[in-house]
Protein backbone atom coordinates (compact mmCIF):
# COMPACT_ATOMS: atom_id res chain seq x y z
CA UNK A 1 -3.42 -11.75 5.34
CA UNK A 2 -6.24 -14.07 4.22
CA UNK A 3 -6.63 -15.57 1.26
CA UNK A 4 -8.24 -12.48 -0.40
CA UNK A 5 -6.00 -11.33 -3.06
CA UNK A 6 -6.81 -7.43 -2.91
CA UNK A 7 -7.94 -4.95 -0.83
CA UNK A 8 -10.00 -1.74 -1.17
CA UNK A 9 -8.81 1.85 0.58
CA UNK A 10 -11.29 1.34 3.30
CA UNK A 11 -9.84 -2.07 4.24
CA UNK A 12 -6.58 -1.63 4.31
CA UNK A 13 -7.40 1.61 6.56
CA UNK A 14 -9.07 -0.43 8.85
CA UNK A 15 -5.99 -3.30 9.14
CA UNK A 16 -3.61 -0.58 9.89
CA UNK A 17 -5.58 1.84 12.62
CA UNK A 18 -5.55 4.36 10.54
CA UNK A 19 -8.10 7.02 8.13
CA UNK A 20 -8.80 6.24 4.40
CA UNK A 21 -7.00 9.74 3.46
CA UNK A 22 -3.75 8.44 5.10
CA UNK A 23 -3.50 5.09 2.89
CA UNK A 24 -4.42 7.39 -0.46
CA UNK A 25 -1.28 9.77 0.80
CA UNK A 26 0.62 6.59 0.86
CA UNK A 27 -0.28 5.59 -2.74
CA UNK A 28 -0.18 8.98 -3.95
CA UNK A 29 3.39 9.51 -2.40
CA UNK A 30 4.38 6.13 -4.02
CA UNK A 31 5.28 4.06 -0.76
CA UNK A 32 2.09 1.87 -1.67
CA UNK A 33 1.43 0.72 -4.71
CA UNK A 34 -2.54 -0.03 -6.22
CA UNK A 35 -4.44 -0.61 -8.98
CA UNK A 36 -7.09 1.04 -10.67
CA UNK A 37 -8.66 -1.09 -13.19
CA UNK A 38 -11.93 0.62 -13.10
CA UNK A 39 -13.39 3.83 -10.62
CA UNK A 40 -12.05 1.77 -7.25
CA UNK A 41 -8.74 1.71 -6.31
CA UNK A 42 -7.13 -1.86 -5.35
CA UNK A 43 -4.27 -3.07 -3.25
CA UNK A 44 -2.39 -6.51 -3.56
CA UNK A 45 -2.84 -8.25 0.10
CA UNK A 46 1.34 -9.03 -0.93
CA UNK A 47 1.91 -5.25 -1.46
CA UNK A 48 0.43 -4.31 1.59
CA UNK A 49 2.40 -6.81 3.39
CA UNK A 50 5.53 -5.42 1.68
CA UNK A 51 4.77 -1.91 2.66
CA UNK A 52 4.11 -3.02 6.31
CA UNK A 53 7.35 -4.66 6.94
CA UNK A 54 8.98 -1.77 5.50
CA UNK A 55 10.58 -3.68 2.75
CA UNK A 56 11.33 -1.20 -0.46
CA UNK A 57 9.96 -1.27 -3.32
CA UNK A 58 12.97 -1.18 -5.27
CA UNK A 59 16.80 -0.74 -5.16
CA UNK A 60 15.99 2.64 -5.85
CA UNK A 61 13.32 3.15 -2.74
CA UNK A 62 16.42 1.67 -0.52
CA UNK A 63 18.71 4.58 -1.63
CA UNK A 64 16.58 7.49 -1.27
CA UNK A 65 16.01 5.95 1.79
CA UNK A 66 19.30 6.63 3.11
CA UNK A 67 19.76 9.79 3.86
């Protein structure tokens, strides 16, 4: 990641090869997390590098996880 601090929908679409409907499936599903602090949502460059190296969220993300 650069030193940007957060991302819009469109970008991190674009860093992962994949549609903008995809990434709001993956916030709305709760694997990524984002902000909202106005009309546009925003992702932390550190959460998206979380969610890419498949790193949970939580201890509870790790259990349902499992199985």
């Amino acid at each position: 990641m650069d030193a940007k601090k957060f991302l819009l929908i469109d970008e991190v679409a674009e860093l992962c090869r994949t549609s903008p409907s995809t990434v709001r499936f993956w916030i709305q599903s709760g694997r990524l997390r984002s902000l909202r602090p106005g009309r546009r949502r925003l992702i932390a460059a550190t959460e998206l590098q979380r969610f890419l190296e498949g790193r949970p969220r939580n201890p509870k993300d790790r259990m349902n996880n499992a199985g």
